[in-house]
C-alpha atoms as a PDB file:
ATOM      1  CA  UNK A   1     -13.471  -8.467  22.316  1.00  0.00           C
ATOM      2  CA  UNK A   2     -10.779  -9.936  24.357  1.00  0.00           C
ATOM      3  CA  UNK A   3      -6.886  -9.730  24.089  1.00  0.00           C
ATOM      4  CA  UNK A   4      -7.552 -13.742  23.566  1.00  0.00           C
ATOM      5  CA  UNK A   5     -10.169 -13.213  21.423  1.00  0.00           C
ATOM      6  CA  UNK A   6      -8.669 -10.896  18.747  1.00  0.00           C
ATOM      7  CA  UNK A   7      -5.372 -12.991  19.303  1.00  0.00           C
ATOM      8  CA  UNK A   8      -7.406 -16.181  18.391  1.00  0.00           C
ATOM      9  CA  UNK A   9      -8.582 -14.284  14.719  1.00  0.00           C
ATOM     10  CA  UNK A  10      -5.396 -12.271  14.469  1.00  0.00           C
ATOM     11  CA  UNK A  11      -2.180 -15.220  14.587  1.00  0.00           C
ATOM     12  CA  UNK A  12       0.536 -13.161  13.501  1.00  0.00           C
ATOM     13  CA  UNK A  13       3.692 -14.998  14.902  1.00  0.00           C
ATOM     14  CA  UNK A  14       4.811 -12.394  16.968  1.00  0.00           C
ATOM     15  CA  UNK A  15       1.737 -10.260  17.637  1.00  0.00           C
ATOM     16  CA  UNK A  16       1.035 -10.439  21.443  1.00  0.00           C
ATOM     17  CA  UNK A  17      -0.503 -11.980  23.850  1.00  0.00           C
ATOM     18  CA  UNK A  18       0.778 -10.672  26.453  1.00  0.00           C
ATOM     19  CA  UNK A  19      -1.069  -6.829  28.284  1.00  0.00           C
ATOM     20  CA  UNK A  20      -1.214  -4.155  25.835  1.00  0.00           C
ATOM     21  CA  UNK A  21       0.910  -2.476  29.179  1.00  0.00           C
ATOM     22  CA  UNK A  22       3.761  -4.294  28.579  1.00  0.00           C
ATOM     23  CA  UNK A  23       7.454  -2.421  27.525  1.00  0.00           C
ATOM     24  CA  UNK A  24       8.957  -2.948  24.802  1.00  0.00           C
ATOM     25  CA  UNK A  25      12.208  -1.736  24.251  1.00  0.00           C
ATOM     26  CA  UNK A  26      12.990  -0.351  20.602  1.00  0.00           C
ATOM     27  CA  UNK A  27      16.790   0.864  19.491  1.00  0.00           C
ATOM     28  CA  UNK A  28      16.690   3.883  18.335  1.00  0.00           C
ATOM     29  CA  UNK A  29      19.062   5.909  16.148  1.00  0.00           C
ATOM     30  CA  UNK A  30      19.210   9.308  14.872  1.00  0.00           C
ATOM     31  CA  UNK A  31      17.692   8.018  11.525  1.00  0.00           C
ATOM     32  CA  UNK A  32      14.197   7.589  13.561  1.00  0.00           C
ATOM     33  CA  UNK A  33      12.079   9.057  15.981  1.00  0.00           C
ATOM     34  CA  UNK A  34       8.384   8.104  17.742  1.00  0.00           C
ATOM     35  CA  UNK A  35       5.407   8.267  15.442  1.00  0.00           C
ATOM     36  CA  UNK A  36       3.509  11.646  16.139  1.00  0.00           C
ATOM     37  CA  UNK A  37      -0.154   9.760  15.836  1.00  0.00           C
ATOM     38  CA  UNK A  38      -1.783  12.491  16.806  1.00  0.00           C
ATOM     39  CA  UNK A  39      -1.021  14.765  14.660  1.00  0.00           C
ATOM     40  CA  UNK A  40      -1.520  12.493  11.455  1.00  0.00           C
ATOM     41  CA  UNK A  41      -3.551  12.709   8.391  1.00  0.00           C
ATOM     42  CA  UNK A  42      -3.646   8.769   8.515  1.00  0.00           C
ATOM     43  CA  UNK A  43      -4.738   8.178  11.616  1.00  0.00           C
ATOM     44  CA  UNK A  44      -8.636   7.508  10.824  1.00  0.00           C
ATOM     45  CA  UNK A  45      -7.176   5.016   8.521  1.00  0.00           C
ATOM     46  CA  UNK A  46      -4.402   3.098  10.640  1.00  0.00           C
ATOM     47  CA  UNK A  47      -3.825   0.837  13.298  1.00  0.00           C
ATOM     48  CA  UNK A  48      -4.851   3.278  16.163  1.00  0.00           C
ATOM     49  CA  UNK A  49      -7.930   4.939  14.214  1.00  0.00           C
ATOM     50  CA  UNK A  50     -10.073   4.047  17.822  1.00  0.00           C
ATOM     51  CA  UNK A  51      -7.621   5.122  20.590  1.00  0.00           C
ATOM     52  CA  UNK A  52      -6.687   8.185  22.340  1.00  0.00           C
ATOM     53  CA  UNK A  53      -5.074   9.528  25.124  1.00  0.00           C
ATOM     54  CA  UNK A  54      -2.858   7.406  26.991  1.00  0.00           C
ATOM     55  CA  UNK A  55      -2.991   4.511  24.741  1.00  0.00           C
ATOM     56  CA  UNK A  56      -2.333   6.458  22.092  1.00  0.00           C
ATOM     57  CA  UNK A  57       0.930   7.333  23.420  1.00  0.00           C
ATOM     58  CA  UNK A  58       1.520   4.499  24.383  1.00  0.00           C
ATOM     59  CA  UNK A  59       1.591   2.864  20.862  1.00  0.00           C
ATOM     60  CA  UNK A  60       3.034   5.942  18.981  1.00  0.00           C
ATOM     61  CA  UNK A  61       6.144   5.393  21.741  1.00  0.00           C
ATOM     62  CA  UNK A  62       6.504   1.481  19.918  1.00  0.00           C
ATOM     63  CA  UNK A  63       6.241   3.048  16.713  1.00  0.00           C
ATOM     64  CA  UNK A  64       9.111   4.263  14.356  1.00  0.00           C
ATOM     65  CA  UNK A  65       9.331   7.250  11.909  1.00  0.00           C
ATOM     66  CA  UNK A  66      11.489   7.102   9.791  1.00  0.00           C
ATOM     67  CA  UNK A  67      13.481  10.661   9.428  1.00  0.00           C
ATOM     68  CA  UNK A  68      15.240   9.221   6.217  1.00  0.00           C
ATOM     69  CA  UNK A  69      13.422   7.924   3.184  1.00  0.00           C
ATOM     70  CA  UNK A  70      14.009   4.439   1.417  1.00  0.00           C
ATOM     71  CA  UNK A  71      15.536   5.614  -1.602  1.00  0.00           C
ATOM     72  CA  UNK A  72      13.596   4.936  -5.243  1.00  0.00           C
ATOM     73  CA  UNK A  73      14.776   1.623  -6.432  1.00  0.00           C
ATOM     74  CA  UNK A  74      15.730   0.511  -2.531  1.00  0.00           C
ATOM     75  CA  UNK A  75      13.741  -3.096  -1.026  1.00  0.00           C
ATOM     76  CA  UNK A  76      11.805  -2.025   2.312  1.00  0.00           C
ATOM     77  CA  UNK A  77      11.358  -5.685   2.773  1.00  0.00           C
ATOM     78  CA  UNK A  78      12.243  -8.670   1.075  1.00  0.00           C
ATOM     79  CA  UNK A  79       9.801 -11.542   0.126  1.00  0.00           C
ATOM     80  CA  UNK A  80      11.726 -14.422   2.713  1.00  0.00           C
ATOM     81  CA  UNK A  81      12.149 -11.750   5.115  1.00  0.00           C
ATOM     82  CA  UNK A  82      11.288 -12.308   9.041  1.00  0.00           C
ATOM     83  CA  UNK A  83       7.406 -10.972   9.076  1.00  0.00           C
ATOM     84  CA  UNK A  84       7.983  -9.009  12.583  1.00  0.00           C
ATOM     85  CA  UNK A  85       6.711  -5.391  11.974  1.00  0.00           C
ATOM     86  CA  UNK A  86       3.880  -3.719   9.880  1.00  0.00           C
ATOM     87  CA  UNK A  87       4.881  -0.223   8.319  1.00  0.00           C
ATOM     88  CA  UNK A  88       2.363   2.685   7.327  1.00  0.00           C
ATOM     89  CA  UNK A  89       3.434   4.808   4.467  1.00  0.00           C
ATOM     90  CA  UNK A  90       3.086   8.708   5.063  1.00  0.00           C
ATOM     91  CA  UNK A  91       4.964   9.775   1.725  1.00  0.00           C
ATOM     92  CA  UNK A  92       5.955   8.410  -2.007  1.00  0.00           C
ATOM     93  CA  UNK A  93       4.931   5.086  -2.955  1.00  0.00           C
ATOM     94  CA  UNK A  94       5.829   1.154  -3.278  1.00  0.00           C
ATOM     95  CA  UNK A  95       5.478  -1.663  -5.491  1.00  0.00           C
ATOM     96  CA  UNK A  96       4.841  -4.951  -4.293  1.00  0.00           C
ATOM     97  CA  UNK A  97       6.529  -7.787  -6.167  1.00  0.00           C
ATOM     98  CA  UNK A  98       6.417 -11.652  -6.278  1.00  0.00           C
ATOM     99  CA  UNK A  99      10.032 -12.871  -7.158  1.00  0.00           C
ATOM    100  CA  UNK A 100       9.529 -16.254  -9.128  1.00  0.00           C
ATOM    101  CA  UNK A 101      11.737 -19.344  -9.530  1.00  0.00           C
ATOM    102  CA  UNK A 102      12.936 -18.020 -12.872  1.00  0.00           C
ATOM    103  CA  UNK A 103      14.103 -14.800 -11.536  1.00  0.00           C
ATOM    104  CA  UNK A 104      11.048 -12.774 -13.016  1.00  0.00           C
ATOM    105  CA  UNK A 105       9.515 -10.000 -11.152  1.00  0.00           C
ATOM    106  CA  UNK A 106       5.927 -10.102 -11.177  1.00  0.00           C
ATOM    107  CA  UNK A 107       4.244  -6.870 -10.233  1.00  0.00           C
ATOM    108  CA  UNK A 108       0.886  -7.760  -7.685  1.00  0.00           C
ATOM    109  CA  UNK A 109       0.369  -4.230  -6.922  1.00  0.00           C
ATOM    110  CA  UNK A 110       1.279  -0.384  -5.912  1.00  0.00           C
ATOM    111  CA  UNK A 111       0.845   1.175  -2.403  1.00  0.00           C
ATOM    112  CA  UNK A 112       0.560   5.430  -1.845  1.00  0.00           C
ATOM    113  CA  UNK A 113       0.283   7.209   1.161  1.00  0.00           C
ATOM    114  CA  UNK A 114      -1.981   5.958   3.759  1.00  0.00           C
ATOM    115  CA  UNK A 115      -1.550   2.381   2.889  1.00  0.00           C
ATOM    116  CA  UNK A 116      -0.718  -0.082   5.809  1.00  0.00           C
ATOM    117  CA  UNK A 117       1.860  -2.634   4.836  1.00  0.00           C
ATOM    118  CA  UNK A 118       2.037  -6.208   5.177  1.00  0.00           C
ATOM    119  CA  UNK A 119      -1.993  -6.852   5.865  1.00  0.00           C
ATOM    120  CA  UNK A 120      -1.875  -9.098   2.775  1.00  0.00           C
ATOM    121  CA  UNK A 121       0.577 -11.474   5.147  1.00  0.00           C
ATOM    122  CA  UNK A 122      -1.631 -12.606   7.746  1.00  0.00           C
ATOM    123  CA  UNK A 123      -0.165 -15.786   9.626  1.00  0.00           C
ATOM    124  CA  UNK A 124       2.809 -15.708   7.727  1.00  0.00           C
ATOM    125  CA  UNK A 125       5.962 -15.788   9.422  1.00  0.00           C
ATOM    126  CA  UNK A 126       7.595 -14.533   5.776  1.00  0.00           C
ATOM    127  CA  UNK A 127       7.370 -12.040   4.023  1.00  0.00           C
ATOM    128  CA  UNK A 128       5.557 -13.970   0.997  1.00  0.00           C
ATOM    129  CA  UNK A 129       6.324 -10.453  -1.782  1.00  0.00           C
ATOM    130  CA  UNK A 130       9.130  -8.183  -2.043  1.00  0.00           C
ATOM    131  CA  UNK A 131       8.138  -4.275  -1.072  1.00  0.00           C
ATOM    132  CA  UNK A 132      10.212  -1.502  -3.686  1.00  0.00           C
ATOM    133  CA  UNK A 133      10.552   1.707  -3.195  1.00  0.00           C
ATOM    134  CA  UNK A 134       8.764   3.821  -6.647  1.00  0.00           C
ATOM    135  CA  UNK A 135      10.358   6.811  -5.688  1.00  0.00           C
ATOM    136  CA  UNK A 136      11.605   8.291  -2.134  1.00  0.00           C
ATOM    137  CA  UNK A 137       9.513   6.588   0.383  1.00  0.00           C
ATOM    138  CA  UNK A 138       8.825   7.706   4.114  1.00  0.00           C
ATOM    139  CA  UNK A 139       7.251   5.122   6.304  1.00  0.00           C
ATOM    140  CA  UNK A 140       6.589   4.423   9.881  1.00  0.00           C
ATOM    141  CA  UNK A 141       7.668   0.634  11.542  1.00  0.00           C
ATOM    142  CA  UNK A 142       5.156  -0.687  13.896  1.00  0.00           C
ATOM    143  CA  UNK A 143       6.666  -4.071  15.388  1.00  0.00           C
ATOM    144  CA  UNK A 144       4.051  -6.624  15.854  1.00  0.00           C
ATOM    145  CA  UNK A 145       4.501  -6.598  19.807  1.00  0.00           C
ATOM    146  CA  UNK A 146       3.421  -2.716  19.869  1.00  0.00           C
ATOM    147  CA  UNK A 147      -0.337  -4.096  18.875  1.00  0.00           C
ATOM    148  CA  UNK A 148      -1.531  -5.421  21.913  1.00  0.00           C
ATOM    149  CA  UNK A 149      -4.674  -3.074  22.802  1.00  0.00           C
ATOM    150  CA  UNK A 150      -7.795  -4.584  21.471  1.00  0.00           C
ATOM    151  CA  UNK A 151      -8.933  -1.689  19.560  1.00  0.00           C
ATOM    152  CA  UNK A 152      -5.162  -2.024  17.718  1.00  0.00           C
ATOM    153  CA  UNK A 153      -6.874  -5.909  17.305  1.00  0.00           C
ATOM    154  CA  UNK A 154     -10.442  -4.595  15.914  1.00  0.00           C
ATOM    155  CA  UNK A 155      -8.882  -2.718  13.562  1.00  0.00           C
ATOM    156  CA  UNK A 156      -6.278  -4.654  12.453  1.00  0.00           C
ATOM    157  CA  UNK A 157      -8.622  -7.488  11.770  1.00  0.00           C
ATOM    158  CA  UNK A 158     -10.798  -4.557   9.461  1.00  0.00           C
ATOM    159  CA  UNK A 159      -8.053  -3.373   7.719  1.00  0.00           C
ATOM    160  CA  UNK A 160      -6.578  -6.766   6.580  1.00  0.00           C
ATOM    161  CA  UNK A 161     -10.442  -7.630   5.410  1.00  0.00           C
ATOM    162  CA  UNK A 162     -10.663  -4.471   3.619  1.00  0.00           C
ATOM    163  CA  UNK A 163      -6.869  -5.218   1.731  1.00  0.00           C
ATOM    164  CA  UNK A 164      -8.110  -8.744   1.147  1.00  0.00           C
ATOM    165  CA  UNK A 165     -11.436  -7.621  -0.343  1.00  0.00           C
ATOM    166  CA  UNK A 166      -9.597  -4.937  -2.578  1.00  0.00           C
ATOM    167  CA  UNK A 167      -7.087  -7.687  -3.822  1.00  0.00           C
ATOM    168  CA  UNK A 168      -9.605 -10.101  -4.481  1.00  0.00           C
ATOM    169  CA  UNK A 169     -11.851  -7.395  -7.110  1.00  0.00           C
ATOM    170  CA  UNK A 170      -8.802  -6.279  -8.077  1.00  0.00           C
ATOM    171  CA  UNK A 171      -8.184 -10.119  -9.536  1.00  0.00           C
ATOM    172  CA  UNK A 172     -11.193 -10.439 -10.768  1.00  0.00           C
ATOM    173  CA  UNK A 173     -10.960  -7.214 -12.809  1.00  0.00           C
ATOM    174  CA  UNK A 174      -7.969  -8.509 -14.924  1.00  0.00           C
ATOM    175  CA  UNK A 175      -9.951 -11.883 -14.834  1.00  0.00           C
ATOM    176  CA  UNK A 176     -12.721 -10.718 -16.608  1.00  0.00           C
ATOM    177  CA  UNK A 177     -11.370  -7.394 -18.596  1.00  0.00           C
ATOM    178  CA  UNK A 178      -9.637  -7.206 -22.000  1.00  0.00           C
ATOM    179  CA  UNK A 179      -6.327  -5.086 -22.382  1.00  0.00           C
ATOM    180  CA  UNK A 180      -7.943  -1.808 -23.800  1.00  0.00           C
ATOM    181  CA  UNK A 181     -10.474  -2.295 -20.553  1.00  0.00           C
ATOM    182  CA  UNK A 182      -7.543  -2.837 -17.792  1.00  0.00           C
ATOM    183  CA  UNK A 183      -5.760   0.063 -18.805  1.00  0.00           C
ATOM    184  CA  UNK A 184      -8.651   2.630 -18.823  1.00  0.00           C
ATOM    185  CA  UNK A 185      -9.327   1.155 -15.339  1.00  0.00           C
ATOM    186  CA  UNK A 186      -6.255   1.339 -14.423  1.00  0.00           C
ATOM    187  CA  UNK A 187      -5.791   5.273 -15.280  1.00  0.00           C
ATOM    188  CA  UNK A 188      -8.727   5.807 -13.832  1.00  0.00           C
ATOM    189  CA  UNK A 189      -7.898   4.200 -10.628  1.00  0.00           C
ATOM    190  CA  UNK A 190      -4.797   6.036 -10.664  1.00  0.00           C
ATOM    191  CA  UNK A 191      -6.585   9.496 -11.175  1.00  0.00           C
ATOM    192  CA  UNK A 192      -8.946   8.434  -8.185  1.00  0.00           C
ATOM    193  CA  UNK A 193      -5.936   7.953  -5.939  1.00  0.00           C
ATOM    194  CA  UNK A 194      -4.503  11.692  -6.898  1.00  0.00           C
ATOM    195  CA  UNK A 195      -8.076  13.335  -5.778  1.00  0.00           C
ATOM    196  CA  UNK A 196      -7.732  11.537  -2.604  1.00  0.00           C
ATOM    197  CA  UNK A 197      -4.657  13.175  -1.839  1.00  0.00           C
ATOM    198  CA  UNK A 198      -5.951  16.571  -3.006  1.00  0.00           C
ATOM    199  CA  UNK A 199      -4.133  16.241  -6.125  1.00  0.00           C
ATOM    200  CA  UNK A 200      -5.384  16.923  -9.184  1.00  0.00           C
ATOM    201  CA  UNK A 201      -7.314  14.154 -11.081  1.00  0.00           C
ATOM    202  CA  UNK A 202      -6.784  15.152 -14.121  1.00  0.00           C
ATOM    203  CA  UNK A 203      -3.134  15.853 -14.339  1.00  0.00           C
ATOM    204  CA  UNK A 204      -0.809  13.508 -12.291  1.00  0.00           C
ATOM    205  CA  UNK A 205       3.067  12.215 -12.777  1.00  0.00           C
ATOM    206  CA  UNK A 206       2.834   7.898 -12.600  1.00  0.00           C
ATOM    207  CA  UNK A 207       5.370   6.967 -10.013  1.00  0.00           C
ATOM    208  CA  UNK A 208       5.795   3.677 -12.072  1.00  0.00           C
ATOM    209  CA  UNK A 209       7.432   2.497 -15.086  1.00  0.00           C
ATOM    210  CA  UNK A 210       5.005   0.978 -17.938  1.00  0.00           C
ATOM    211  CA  UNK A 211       7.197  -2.057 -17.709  1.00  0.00           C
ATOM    212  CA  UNK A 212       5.175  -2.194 -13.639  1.00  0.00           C
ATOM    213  CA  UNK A 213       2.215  -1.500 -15.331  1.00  0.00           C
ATOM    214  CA  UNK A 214       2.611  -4.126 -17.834  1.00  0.00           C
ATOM    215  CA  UNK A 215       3.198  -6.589 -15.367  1.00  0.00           C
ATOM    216  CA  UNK A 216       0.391  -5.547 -13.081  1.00  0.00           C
ATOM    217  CA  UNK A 217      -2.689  -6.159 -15.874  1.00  0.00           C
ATOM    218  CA  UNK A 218      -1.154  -9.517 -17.008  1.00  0.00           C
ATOM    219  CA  UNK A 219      -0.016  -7.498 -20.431  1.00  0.00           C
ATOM    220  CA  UNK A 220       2.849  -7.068 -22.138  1.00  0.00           C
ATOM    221  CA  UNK A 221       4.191  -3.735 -22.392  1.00  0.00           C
ATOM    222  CA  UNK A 222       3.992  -3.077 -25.755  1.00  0.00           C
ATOM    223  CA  UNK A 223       0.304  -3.773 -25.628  1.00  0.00           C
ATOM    224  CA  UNK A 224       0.057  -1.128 -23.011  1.00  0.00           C
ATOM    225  CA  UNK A 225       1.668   1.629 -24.416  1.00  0.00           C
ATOM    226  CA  UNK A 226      -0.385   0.682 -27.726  1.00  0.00           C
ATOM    227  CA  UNK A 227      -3.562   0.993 -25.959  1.00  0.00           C
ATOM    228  CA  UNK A 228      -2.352   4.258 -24.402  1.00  0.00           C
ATOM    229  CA  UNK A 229      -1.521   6.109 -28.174  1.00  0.00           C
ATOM    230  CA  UNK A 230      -5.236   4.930 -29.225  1.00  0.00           C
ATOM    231  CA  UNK A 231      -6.765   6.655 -26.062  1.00  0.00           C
ATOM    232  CA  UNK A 232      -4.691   9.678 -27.159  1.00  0.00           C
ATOM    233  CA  UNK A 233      -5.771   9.029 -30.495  1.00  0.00           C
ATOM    234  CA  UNK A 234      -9.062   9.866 -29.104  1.00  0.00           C
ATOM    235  CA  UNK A 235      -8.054  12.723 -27.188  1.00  0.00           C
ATOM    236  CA  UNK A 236      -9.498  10.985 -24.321  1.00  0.00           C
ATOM    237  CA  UNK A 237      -6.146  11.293 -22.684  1.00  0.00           C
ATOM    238  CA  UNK A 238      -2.198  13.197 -23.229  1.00  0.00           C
ATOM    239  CA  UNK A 239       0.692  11.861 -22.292  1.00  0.00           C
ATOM    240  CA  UNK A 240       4.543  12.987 -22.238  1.00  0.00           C
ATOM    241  CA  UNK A 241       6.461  10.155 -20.358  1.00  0.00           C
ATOM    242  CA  UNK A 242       4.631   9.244 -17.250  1.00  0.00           C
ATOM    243  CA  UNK A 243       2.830  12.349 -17.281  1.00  0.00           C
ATOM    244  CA  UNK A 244      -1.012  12.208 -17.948  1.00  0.00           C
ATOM    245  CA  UNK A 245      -3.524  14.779 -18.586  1.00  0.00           C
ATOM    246  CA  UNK A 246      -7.051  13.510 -18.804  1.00  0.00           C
ATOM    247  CA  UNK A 247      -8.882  17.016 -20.357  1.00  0.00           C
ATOM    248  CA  UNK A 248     -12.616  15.377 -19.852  1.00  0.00           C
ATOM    249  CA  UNK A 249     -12.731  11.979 -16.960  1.00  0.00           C
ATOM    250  CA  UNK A 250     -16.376  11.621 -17.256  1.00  0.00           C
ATOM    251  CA  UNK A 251     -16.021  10.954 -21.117  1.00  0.00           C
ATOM    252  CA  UNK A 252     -12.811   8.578 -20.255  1.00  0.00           C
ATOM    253  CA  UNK A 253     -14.988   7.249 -17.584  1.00  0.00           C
ATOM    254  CA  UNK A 254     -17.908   6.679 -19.964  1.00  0.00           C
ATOM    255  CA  UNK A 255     -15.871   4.944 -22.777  1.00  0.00           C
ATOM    256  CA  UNK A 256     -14.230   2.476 -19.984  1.00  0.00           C
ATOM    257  CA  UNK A 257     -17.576   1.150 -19.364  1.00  0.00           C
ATOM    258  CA  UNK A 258     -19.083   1.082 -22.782  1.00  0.00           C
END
C-alpha cells in the first residue's frame, strides 16, 4: 500500500500526505520527552507495532511522553476540540464522555493502558466526546503529521477497525441484555482487563464511580448497586467501595450466561 493509498482510506484532516521523511518540528518543555518505542510494553499493540530501526526512531522523535500525569478529574481533550494528535495511554485510565445539549454527561466508555485514543474519530476534524482522566493518567501525544510511513497507515487503519468492531458489540450488548445481565458482563469484563495487565482477576480496585457505571449500561445507579448487593447476596461476588473480590469467576461466569 501506497502513502496515497492508505491516505485515500485513512482522511484524518491533518494526517499526511506528504514523505514519511519529512521534519516536523515539536515544542518541547521539561514536562515531556520523546516516546522510548522500543522499549514499550505497547508497542505490538500501537501505531508502530510493524517498524523498526530507523523508522522507528524516526516516529518515537514526533512522539511525546508525557513526564507529568493528567490529574484524576482533569479533561485530556475536550469533545469540540481541534482533532490534531492521537495519544496512547501507558498508565491509569480515562472515561470517554458525550456532553449533551442539556448539560448531561453520558458515559460511552473507559480506556486502560494500552488503549490508543481518538480511533473512534476517524474524519473528524472535532473531537466528537470529551476524554477524563479516572485517576492519574500518563499518556503519549502522537500528532497526526508524525504518521506518515505506511506501516503507521496499515495499522492505523486495523486498529480503528478493531475499536469500531469493539464499540459496535459493545452496543449491542446493552441492546439486547437486561440490567442484572450488563452488570455481570460488565464485572467480568473488568476482571478480564486486570489479568491482562497481570493483575489479579479476582481482586481489583474500579477506577470509576458507579454513577460512570450507571451511565455506561443505560441504568440508573440505584439499579446498579441493587444488582451488585444480590450478586453478593449470592456470594458470587464482595465488595467494600469500589473494591471487588470475585472468590469463584467460573461460577460468576456461569450464572452471567444462564
Amino acid at each position: 500500500m501506497s502513502n496515497s493509498d492508505a491516505n485515500s482510506i485513512i482522511t484524518w484532516p491533518g494526517l499526511p500526505s506528504h514523505s514519511p521523511n519529512t521534519r516536523i518540528r515539536r515544542d518541547r518543555s521539561s514536562q515531556t520527552a520523546s516516546a522510548d518505542c522500543y522499549n514499550c510494553l505497547f508497542k505490538p499493540h500501537c501505531l508502530p507495532a510493524e517498524i523498526d530501526g530507523e523508522r522507528l526512531t524516526r516516529f518515537a522523535r514526533g512522539v511525546l511522553r508525557s513526564r507529568r500525569p493528567v490529574k484524576a478529574g482533569d479533561v485530556l481533550v475536550r469533545q469540540g476540540d481541534a482533532m490534531n494528535a492521537l495519544y496512547t495511554l501507558r498508565a491509569g485510565s480515562l472515561k470517554a464522555v458525550f456532553d449533551e445539549a442539556n448539560g448531561y454527561e453520558r458515559v460511552l466508555g473507559f480506556r486502560f493502558p494500552g488503549a490508543v485514543i481518538g480511533l473512534a474519530e476517524p474524519g473528524n476534524a472535532v473531537w466528537t466526546r470529551t476524554f477524563i482522566a479516572l485517576e492519574d493518567t500518563w499518556l503519549c501525544h502522537i500528532p497526526l503529521p508524525v504518521i506518515g510511513d505506511d506501516a503507521l497507515q496499515r495499522q492505523l487503519i486495523r486498529l480503528v477497525s478493531e475499536r469500531l468492531r469493539s464499540e459496535y458489540e459493545t452496543h449491542l450488548m446493552l441492546a439486547v441484555n437486561d440490567g442484572s445481565r450488563k452488570v455481570m458482563t460488565f464485572i467480568v469484563e473488568m476482571s478480564a482487563r486486570f489479568a491482562e495487565r497481570g493483575l489479579s482477576a479476582h481482586r481489583f480496585h474500579l477506577p470509576m464511580h458507579y454513577m460512570d457505571i450507571a451511565s455506561y449500561l443505560g441504568m440508573r445507579h440505584e439499579s446498579v448497586s441493587r444488582t451488585l448487593t444480590k450478586l453478593q447476596d449470592r456470594g458470587l461476588l464482595h465488595r467494600k467501595g469500589r473494591h471487588i473480590v470475585i472468590p469463584d469467576l467460573d461460577a460468576l461466569r456461569r450464572f452471567k450466561d444462564d
